[in-house]
Protein backbone atom coordinates (compact mmCIF):
# COMPACT_ATOMS: atom_id res chain seq x y z
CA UNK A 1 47.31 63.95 -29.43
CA UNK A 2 44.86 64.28 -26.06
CA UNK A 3 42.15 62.31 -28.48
CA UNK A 4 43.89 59.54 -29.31
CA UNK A 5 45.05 58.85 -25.79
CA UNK A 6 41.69 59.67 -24.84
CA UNK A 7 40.64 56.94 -27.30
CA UNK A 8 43.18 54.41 -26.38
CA UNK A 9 42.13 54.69 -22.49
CA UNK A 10 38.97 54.09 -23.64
CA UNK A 11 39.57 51.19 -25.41
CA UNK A 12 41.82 49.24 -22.97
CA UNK A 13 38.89 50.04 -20.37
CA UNK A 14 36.89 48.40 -22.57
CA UNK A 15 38.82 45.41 -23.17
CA UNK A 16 39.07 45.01 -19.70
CA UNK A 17 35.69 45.72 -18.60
CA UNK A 18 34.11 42.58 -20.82
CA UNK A 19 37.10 40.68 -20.39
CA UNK A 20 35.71 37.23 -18.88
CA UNK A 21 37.80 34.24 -17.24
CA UNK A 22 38.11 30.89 -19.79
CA UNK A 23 35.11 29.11 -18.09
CA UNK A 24 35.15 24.91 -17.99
CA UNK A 25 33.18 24.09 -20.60
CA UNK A 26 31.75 21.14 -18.77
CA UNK A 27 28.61 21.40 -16.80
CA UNK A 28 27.24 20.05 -12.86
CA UNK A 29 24.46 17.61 -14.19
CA UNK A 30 23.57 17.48 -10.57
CA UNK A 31 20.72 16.13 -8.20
CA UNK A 32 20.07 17.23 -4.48
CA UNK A 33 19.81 13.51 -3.20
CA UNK A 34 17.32 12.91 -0.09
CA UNK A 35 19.41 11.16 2.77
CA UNK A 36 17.84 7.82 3.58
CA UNK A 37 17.81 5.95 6.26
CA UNK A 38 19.76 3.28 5.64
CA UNK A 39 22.52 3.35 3.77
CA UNK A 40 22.39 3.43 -0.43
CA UNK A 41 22.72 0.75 -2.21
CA UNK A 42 23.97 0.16 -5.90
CA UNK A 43 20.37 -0.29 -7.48
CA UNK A 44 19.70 3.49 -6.08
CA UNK A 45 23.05 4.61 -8.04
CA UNK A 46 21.32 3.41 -11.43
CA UNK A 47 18.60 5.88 -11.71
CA UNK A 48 20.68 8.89 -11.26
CA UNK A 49 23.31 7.43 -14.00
CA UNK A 50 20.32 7.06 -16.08
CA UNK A 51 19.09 10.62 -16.07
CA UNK A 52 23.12 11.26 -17.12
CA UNK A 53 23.87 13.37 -13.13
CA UNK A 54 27.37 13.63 -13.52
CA UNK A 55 27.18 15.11 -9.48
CA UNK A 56 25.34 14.28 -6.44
CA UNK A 57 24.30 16.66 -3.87
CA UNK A 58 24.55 14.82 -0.06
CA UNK A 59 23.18 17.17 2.62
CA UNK A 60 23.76 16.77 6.29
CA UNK A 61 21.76 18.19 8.28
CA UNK A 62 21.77 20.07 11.07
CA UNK A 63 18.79 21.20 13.55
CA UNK A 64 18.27 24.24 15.48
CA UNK A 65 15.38 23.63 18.39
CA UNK A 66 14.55 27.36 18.57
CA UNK A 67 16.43 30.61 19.09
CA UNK A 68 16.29 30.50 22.76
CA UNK A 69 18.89 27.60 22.27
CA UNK A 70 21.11 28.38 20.07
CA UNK A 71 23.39 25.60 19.96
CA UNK A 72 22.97 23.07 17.00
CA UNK A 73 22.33 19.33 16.86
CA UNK A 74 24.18 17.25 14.43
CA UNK A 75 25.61 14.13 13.96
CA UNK A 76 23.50 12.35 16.01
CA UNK A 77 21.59 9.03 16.55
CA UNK A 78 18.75 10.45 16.19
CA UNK A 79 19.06 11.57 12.96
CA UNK A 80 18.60 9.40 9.53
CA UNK A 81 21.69 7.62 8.01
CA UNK A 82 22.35 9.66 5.27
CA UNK A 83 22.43 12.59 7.23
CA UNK A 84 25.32 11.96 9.54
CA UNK A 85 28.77 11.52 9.08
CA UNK A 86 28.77 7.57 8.08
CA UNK A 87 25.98 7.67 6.25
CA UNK A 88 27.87 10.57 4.08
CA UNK A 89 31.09 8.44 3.86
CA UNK A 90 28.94 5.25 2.65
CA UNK A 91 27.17 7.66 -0.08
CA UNK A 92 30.33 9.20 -1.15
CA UNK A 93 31.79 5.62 -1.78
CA UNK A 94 29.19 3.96 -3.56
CA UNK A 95 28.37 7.00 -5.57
CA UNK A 96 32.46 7.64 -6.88
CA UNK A 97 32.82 3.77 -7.04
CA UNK A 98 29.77 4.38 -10.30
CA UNK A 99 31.52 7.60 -11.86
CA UNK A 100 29.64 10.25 -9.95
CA UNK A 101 30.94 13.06 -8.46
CA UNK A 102 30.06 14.85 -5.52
CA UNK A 103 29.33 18.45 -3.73
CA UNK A 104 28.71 18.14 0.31
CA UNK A 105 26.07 20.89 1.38
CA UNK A 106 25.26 20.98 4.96
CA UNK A 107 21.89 22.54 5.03
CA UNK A 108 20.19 23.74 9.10
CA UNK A 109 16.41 23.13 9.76
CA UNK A 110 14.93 25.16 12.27
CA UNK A 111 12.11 23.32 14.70
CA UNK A 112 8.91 24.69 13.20
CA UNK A 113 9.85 25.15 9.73
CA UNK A 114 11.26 28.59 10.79
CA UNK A 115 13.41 30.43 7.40
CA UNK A 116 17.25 30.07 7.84
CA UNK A 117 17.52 33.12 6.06
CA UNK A 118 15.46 34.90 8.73
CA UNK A 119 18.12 33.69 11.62
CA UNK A 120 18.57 36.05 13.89
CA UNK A 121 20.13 35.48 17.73
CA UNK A 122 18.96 37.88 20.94
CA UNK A 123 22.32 38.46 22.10
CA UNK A 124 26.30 38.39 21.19
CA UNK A 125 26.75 35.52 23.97
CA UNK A 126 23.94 33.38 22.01
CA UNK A 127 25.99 34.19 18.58
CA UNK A 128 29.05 33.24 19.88
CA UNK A 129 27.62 30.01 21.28
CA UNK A 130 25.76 29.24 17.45
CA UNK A 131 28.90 30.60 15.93
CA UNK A 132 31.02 27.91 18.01
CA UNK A 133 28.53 24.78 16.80
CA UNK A 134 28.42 25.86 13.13
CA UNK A 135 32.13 26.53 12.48
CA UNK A 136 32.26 22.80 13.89
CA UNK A 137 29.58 21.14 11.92
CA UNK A 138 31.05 22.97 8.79
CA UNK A 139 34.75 21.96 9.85
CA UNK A 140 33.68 18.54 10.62
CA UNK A 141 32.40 18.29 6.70
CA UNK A 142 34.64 20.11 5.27
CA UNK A 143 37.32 17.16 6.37
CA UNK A 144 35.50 14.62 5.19
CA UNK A 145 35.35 16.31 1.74
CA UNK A 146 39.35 16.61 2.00
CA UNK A 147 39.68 13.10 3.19
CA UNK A 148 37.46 11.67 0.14
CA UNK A 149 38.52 14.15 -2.37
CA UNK A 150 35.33 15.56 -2.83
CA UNK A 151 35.36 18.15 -5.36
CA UNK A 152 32.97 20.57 -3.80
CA UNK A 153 31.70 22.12 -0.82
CA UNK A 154 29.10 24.30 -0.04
CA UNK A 155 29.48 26.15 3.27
CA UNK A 156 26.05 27.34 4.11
CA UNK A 157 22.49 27.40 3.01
CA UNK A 158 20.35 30.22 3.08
CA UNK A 159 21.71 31.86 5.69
CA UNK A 160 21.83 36.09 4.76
CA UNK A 161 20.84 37.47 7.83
CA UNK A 162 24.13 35.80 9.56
CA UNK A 163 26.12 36.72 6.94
CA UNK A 164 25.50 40.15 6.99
CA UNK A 165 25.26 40.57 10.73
CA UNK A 166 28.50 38.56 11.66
CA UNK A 167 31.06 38.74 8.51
CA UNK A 168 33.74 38.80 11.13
CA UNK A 169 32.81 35.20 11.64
CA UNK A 170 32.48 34.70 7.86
CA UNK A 171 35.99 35.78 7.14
CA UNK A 172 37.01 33.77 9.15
CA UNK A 173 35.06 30.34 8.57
CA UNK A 174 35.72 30.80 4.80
CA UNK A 175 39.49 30.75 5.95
CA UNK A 176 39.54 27.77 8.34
CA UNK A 177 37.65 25.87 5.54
CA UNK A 178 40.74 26.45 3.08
CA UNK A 179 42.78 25.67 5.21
CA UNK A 180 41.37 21.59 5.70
CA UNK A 181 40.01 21.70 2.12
CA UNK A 182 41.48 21.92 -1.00
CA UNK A 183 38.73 21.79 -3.08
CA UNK A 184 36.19 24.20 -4.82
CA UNK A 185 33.86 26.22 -2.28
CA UNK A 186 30.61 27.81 -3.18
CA UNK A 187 27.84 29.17 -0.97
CA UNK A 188 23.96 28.27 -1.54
CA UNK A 189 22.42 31.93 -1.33
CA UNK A 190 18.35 32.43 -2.03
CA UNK A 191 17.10 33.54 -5.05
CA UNK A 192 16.03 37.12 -3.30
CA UNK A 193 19.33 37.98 -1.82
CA UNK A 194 22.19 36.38 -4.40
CA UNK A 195 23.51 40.16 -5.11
CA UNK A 196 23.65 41.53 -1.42
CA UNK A 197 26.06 38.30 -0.55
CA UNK A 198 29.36 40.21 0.55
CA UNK A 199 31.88 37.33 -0.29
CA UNK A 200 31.28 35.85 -3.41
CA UNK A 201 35.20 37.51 -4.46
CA UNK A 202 36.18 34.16 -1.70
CA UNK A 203 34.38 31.52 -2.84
CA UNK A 204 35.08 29.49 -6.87
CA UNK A 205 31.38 30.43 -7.65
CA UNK A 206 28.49 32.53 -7.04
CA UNK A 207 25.62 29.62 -5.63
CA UNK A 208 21.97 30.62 -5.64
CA UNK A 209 19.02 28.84 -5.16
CA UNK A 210 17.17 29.51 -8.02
CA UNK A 211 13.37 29.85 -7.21
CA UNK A 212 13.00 32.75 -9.07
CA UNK A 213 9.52 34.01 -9.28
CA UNK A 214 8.50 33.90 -13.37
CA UNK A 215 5.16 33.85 -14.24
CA UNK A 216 2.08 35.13 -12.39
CA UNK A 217 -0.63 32.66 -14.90
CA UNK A 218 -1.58 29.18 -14.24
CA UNK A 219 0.06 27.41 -17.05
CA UNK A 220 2.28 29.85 -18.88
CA UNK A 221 3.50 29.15 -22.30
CA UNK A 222 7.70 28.38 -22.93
CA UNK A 223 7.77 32.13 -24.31
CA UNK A 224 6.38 33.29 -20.89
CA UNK A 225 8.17 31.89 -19.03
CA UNK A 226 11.27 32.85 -21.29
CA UNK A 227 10.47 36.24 -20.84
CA UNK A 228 9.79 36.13 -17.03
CA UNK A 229 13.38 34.69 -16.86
CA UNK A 230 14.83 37.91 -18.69
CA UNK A 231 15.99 40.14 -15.34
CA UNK A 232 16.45 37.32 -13.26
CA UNK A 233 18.99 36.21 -15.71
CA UNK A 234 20.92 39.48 -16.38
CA UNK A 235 21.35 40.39 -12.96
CA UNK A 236 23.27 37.23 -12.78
CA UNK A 237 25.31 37.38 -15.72
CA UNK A 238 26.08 40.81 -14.22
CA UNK A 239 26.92 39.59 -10.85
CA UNK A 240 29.29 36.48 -12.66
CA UNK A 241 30.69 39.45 -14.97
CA UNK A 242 31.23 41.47 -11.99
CA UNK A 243 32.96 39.12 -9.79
CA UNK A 244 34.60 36.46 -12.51
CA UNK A 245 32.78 33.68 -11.17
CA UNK A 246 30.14 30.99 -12.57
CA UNK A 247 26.72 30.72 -11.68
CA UNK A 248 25.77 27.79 -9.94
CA UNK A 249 22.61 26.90 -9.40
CA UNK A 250 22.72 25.01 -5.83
CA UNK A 251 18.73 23.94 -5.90
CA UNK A 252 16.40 24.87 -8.74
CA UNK A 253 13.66 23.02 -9.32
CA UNK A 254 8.99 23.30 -9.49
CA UNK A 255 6.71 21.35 -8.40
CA UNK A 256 4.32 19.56 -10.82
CA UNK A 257 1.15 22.10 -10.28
CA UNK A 258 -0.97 24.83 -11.16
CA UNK A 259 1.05 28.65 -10.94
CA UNK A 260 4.45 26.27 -9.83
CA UNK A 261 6.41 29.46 -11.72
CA UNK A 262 4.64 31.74 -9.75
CA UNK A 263 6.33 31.26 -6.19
CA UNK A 264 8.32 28.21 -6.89
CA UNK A 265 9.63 28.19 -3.35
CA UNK A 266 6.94 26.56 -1.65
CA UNK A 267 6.68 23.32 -0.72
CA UNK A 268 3.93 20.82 -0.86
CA UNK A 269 1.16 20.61 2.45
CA UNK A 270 -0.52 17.39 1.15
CA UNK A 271 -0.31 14.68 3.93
CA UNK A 272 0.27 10.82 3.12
CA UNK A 273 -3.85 10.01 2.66
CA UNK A 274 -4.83 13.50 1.95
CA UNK A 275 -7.22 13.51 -1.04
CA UNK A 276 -5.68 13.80 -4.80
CA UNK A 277 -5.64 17.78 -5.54
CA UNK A 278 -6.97 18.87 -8.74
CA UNK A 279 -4.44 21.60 -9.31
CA UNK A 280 -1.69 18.99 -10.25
CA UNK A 281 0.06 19.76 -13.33
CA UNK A 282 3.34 17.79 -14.53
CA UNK A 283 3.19 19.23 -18.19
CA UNK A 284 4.28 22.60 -16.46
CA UNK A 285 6.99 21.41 -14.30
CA UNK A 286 7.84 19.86 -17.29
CA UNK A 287 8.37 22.90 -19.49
CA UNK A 288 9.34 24.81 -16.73
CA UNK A 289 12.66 23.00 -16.33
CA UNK A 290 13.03 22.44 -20.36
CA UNK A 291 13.37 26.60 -20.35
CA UNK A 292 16.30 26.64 -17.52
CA UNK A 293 17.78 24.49 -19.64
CA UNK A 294 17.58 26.35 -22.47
CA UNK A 295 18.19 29.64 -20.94
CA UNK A 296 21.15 28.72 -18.78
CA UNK A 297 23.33 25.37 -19.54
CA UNK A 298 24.49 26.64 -22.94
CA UNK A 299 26.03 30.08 -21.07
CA UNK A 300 29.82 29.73 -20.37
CA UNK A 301 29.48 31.88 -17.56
CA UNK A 302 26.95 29.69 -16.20
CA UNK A 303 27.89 26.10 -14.05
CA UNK A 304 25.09 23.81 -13.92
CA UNK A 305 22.72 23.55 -11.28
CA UNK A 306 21.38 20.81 -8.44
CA UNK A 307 17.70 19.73 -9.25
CA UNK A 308 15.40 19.63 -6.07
CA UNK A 309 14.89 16.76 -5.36
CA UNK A 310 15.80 12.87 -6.04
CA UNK A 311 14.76 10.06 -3.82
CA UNK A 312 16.84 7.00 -3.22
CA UNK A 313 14.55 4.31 -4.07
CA UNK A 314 13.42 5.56 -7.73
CA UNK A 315 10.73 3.05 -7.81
CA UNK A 316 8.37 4.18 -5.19
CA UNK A 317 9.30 8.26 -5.71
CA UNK A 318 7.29 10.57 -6.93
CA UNK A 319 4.83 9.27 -9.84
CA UNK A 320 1.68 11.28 -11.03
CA UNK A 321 -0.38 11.47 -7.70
CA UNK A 322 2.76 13.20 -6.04
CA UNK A 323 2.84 16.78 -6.27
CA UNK A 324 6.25 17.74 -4.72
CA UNK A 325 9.21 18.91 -6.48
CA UNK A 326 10.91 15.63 -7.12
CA UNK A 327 10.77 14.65 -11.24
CA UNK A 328 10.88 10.97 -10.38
CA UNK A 329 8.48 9.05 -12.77
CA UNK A 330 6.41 12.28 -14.15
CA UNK A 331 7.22 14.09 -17.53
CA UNK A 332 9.91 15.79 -15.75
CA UNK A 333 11.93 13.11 -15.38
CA UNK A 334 12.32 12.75 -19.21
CA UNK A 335 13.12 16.03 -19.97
CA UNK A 336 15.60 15.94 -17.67
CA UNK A 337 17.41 12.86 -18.84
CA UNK A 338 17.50 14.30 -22.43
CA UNK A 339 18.98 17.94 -21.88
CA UNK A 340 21.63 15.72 -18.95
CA UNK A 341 22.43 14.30 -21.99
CA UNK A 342 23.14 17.13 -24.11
CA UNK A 343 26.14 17.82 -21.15
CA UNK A 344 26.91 14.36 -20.28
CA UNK A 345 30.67 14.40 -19.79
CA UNK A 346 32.14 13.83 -16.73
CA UNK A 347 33.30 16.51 -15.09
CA UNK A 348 37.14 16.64 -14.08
């Protein structure tokens, strides 16, 4: 008698153990879209449809002079077009009068090029004071996304070390924001700290951006860089298992060079005139992103994902010379459109 309660126990912990949620099917085709400045314009709305982006990232910033003065600066004159609040509103409408939806990720930049991850103030006064302008500028979006029925919203980018030294504050931003905003919430986390993030069990799904380190060679092979992907990509399917969430992807994305797999995080230092480099390299940004997609968009526990980056005015962007993350005109940007196509539906 003990055994086979022992065994049914067993198997009901089991069952519930790999029982997983009935995902949507349906994937983000998404692109993080560069705010201009001026406002978009319908023959900038063709090139995304054409790469089949069923959702476009818009991402107003916010700047952060140093940490001696804590207080940030948004919404300004000062800033481009696209990144304040009628620049937003003008996006939004042109891009769901074409079909496309939408995810609003407010995004800081530190003076200096200083990591948001790294943030870190000097005192609780100086907290309280950064605290105060953040829930504000994430408040102030999160409206807008309620007023235009946006269909998600990303509360923060990057930001671990606040997280984990002020949850109070967390708990009680994530609240506020549910309060104005009926949507779906996510969080953009980096690649190194997606499984520390405390409140994934508040948000509708687990966001990382995905510059996982694969490949130490030059030019690794699709196999490689398959097999560089292997614990990156089971420590998320444990994390979604774990918490009953989807992976999204909020960046992911190389740059069309030499070792791009390698640390895929780092941006371009070529200046406008600088000399071409020789260590360009399309073909492997190229089959870089053609193994995500293999890898990830056919797993129902996985989302879709926002490539970094698309400009506005497709004609000029990126090209062969350019060596920055953007696919725009380079071998990229076809195998993009064709696995876009593969999950082309639009999303509900």
């Amino acid at each position: 008698m003990k055994s086979k309660l022992w065994l049914a126990i067993v198997s009901l912990l089991f069952i519930f153990c790999s029982y997983q949620p009935d995902f949507p099917k349906l994937k983000y085709n998404g692109l993080s879209l560069v705010a201009s400045r001026d406002s978009l314009k319908i023959e900038h709305i063709l090139p995304l449809k054409n790469v089949n982006a069923n959702t476009i990232a818009l991402m107003p910033f916010a700047f952060l002079e140093d940490l001696e003065r804590p207080e940030l600066h948004f919404n300004n004159k000062r800033q481009w077009w696209g990144e304040r609040v009628g620049g937003v509103q003008q996006s939004i409408q042109l891009l769901q009068r074409n079909g496309l939806k939408v995810m609003i990720k407010p995004q800081i930049w530190i003076w200096h090029g200083e990591f948001t991850g790294d943030l870190n103030m000097t005192s609780d006064k100086d907290w309280q004071t950064f605290e105060n302008s953040y829930l504000e500028y994430i408040l102030l979006y999160a409206e807008l996304a309620e007023q235009r029925q946006i269909s998600l919203f990303c509360i923060g980018t990057e930001l671990y070390n606040f997280t984990e030294k002020r949850p109070e504050f967390w708990q009680k931003m994530i609240a506020e924001v549910r309060n104005v905003y009926s949507g779906k919430i996510t969080y953009a986390e980096n690649w190194d700290k997606v499984d520390q993030f405390q409140f994934w069990d508040q948000l509708d799904f687990i966001g990382v951006d995905a510059y996982f380190p694969v490949s130490e060679e030059e030019n690794p092979t699709e196999a490689e860089l398959s097999k560089g992907w292997e614990s990156h990509k089971k420590m998320l399917q444990n994390l979604s298992s774990a918490t009953k969430k989807q992976v999204l992807f909020t960046e992911y994305g190389y740059r069309n060079v030499d070792f791009a797999t390698k640390e895929p995080w780092l941006a371009s230092s070529r200046r406008r005139g600088d000399e071409l480099p020789e260590y360009l390299n399309e073909e492997l940004q190229a089959k870089a992103l053609q193994v995500i997609y293999d890898e990830f968009w056919p797993e129902k526990w996985f989302a879709g994902g926002f490539l970094w980056k698309w400009h506005h005015d497709h004609e000029r962007a990126g090209g062969k010379q350019n060596d920055q993350f953007t696919p725009q005109n380079k071998m990229a940007e076809k195998i993009l459109k064709s696995n876009y196509s593969k999950y082309s539906e639009k999303l509900e």
